[in-house]
Protein backbone atom coordinates (compact mmCIF):
# COMPACT_ATOMS: atom_id res chain seq x y z
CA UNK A 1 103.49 94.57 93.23
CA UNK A 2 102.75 98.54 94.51
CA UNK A 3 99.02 97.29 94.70
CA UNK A 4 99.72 94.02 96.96
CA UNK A 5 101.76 96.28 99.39
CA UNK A 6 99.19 98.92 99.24
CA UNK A 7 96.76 95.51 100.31
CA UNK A 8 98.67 94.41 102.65
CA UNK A 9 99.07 97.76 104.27
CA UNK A 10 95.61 98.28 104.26
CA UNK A 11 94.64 94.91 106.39
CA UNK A 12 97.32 95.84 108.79
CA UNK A 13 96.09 99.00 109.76
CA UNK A 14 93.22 98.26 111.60
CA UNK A 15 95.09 95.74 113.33
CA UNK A 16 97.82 98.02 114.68
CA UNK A 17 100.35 95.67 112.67
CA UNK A 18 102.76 98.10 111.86
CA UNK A 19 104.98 98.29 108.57
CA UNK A 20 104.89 95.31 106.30
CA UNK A 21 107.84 94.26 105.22
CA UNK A 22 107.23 91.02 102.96
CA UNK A 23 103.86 89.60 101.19
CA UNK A 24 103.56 86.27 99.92
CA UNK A 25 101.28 84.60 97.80
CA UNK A 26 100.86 81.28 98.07
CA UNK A 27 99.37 79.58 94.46
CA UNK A 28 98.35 76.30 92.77
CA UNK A 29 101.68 75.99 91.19
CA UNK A 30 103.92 78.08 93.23
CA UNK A 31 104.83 81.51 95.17
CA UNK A 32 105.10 85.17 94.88
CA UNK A 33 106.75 86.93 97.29
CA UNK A 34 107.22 91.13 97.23
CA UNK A 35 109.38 93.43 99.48
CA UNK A 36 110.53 97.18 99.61
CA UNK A 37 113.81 97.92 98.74
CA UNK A 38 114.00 101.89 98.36
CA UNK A 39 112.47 104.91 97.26
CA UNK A 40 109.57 103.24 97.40
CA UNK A 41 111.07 100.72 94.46
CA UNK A 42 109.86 96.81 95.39
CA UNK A 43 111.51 94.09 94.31
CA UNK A 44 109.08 90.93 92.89
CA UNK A 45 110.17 87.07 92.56
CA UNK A 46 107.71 84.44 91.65
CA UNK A 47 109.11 80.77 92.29
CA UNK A 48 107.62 77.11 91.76
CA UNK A 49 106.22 75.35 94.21
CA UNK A 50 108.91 73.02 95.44
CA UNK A 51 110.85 76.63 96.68
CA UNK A 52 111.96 76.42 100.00
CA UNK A 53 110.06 79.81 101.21
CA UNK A 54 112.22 80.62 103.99
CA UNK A 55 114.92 80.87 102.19
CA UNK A 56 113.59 82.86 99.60
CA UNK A 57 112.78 85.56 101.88
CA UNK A 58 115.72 85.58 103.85
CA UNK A 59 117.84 85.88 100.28
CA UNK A 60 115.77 88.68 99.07
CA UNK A 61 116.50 90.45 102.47
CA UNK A 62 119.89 90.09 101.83
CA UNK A 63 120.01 91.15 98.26
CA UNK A 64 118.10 94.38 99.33
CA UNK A 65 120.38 94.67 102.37
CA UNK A 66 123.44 94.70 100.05
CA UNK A 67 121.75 96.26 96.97
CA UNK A 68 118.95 98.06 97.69
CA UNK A 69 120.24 101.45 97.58
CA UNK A 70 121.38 100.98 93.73
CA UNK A 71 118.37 98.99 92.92
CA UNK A 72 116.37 102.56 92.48
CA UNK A 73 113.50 103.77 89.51
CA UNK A 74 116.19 105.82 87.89
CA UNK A 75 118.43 102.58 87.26
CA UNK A 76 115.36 100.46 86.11
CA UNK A 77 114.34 103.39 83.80
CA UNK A 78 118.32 103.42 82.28
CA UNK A 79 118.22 99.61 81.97
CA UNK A 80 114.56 99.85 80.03
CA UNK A 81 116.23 102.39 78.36
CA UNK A 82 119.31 100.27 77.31
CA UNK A 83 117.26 96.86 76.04
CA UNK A 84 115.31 99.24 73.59
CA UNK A 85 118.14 100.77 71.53
């Protein structure tokens, strides 16, 4: 995901696009889409292709809206942490 932002980032330079906020990948048998949440943490969903892709985005800004301050390295670590024992 840190490498399609880093992409994306890169194309919009040139073009004086400013921050990107969203990418999405459009495939054969569906969609990715990746956003920032925090602390430079992004948040990845990959759907099928009957996905409505509005509303994907627009739920995924509200998750991070609403979540995206708890949804942070440290807590991903302590979950990874958590499965293994």
């Amino acid at each position: 995901s840190s490498g399609l932002i880093g992409l994306a980032y890169g194309a919009s330079a040139p073009f004086g696009g400013g921050r990107v906020t969203e990418v999405i990948i459009e495939l054969e048998y569906g969609f990715i889409f990746v956003t920032g949440i925090s602390d430079g943490s992004l948040m990845a969903v990959m759907t099928d292709s009957t996905a409505d892709v509005g509303l994907v985005g627009y739920e995924m800004a509200r998750l991070v809206e609403r979540c995206g301050t708890a949804l942070t390295p440290n807590l991903r670590a302590e979950l990874q942490g958590a499965l293994a024992r």
